[in-house]
N, C-alpha and C. Protein backbone atom coordinates (compact mmCIF):
# COMPACT_ATOMS: atom_id res chain seq x y z
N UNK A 1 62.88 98.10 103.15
CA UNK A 1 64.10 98.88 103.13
C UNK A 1 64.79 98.68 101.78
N UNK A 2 65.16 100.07 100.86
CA UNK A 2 65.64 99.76 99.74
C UNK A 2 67.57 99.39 100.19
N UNK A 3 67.93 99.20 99.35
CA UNK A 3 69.40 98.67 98.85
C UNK A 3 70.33 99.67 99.77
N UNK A 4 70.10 100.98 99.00
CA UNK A 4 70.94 101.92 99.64
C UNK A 4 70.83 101.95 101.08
N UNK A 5 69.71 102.07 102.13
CA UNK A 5 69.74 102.31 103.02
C UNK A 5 70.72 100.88 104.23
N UNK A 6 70.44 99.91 103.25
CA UNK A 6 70.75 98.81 103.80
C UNK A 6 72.32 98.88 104.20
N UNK A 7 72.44 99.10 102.83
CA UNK A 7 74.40 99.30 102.67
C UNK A 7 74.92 100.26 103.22
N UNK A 8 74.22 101.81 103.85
CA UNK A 8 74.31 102.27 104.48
C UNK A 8 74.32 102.31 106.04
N UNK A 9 73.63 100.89 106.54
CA UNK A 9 73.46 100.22 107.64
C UNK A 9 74.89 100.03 107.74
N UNK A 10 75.29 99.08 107.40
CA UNK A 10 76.35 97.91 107.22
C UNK A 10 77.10 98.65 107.23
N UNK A 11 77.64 99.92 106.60
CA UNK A 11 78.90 100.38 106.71
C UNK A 11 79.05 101.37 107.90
N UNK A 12 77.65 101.65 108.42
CA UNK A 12 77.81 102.39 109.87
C UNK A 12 78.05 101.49 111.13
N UNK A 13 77.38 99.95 110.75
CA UNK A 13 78.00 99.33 111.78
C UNK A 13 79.34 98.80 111.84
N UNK A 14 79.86 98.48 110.55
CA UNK A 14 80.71 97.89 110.73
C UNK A 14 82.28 98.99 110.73
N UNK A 15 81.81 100.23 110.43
CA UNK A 15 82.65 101.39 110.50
C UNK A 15 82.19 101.21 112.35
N UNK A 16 81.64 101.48 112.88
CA UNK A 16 81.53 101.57 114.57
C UNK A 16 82.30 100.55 115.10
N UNK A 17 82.27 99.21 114.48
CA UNK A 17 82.91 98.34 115.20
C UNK A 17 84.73 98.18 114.68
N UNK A 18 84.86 99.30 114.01
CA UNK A 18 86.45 99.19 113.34
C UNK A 18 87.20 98.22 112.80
N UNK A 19 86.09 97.90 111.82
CA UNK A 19 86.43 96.79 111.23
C UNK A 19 86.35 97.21 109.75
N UNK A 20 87.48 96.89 108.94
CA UNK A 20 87.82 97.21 107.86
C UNK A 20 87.10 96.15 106.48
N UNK A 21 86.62 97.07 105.53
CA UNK A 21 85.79 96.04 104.61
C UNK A 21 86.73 94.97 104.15
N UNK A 22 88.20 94.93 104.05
CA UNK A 22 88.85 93.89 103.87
C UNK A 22 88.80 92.96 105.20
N UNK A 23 89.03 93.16 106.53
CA UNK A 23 88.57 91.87 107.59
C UNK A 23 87.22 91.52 107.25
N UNK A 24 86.29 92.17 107.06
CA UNK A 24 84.76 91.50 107.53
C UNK A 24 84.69 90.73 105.83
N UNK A 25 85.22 91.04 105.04
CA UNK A 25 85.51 90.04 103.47
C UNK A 25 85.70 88.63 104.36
N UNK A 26 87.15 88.95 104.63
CA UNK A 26 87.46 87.69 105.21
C UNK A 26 86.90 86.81 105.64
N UNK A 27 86.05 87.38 106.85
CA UNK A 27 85.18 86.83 107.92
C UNK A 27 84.25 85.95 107.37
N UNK A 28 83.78 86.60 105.74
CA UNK A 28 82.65 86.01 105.31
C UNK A 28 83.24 85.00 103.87
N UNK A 29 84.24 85.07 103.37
CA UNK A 29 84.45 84.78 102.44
C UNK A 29 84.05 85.02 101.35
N UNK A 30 83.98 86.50 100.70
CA UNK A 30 84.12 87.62 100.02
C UNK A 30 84.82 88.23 99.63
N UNK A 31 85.12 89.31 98.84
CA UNK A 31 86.00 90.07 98.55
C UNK A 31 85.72 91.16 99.03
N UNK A 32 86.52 92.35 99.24
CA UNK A 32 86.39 93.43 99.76
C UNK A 32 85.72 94.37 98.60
N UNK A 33 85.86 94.01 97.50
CA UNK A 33 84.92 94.54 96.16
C UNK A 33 83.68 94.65 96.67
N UNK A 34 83.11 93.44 96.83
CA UNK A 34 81.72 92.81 97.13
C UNK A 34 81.17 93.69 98.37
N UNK A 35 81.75 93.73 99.46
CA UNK A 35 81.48 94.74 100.24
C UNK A 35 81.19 96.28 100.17
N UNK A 36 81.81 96.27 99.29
CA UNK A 36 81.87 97.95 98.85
C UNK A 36 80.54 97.88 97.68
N UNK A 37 80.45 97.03 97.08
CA UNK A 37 79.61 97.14 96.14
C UNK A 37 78.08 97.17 97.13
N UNK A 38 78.05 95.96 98.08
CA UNK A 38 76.88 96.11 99.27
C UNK A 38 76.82 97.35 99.46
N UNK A 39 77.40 97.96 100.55
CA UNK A 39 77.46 99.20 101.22
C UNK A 39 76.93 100.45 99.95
N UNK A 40 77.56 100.34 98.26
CA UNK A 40 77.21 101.27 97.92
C UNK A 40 75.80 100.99 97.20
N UNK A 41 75.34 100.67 97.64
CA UNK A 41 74.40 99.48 96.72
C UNK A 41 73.88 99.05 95.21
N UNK A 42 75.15 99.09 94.83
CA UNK A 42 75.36 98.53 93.40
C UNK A 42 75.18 97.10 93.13
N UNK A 43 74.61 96.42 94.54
CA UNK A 43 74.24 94.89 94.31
C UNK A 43 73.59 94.29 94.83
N UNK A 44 72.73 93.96 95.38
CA UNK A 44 71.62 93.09 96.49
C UNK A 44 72.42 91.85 97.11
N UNK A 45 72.48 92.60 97.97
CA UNK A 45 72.66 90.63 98.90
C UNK A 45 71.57 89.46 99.68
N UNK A 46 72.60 88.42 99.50
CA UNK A 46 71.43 87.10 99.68
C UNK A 46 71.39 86.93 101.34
N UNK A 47 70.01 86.47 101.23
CA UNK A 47 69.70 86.21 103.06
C UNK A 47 70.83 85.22 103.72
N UNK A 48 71.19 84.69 103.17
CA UNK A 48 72.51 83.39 103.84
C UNK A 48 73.68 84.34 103.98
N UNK A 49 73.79 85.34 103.36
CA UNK A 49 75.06 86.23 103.47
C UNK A 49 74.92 87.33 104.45
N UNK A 50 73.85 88.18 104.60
CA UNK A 50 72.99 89.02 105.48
C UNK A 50 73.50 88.01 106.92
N UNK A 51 72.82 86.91 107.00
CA UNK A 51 73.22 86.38 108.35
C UNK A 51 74.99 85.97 108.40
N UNK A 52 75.78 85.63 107.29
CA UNK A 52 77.16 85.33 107.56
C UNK A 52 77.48 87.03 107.95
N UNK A 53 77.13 87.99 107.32
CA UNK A 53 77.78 88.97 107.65
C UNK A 53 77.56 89.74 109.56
N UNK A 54 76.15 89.48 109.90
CA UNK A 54 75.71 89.91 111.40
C UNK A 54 76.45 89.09 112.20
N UNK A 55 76.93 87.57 111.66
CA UNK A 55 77.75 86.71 112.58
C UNK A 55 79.30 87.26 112.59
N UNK A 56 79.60 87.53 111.58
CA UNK A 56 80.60 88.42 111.62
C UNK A 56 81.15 89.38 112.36
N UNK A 57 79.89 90.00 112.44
CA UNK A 57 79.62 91.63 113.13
C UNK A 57 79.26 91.68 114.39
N UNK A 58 78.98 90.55 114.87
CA UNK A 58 78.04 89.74 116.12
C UNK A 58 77.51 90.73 116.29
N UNK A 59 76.50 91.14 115.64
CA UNK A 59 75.00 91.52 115.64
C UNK A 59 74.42 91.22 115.73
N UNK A 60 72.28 91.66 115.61
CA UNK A 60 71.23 90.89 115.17
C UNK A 60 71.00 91.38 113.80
N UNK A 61 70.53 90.77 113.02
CA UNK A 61 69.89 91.12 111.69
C UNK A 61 69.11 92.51 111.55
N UNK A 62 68.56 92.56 112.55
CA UNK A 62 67.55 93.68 112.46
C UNK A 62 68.25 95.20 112.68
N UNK A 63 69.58 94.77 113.10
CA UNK A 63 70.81 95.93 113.34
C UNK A 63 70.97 96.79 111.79
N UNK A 64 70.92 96.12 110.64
CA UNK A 64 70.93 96.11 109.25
C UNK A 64 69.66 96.38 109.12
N UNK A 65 68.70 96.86 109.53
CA UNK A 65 67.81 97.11 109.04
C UNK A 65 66.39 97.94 109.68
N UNK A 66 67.21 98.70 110.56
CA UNK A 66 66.66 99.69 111.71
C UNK A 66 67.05 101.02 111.29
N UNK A 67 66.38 101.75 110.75
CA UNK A 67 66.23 103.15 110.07
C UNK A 67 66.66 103.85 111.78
N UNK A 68 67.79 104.50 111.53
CA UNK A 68 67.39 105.12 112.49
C UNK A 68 67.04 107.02 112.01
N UNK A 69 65.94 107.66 112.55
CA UNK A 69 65.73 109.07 112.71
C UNK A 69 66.91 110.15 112.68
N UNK A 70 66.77 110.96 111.49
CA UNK A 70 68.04 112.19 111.89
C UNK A 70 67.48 112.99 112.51
């Protein structure tokens, strides 16, 4: 899965769960920059952060990374 699709994950889940890129910053100890930069994928994120962020989101990992079909 490239970058974009990823960050595109992340902001559909965490847009579903109504949670604002400034709380889930918080959650993880981030900036809300950093989030936006994920989501647009202007940056790769690290596997230790991938899991702070699904704990966040109380997700599974694989939630971030399940193509879904249009």
């Amino acid at each position: 899965m490239d970058k974009k699709s990823f960050g595109l994950n992340l902001a559909k889940v965490r847009v579903s769960k109504n949670i604002s890129a400034y709380e889930l910053s918080l959650r993880i100890g981030k900036t809300s920059n950093y989030i936006h930069k994920v989501e647009t994928a202007k940056i790769e994120v690290g596997i230790s952060t991938i899991f702070e962020i699904c704990s966040a989101l109380e997700i599974d990992p694989r939630d971030l990374f399940t193509c879904e079909s249009a």
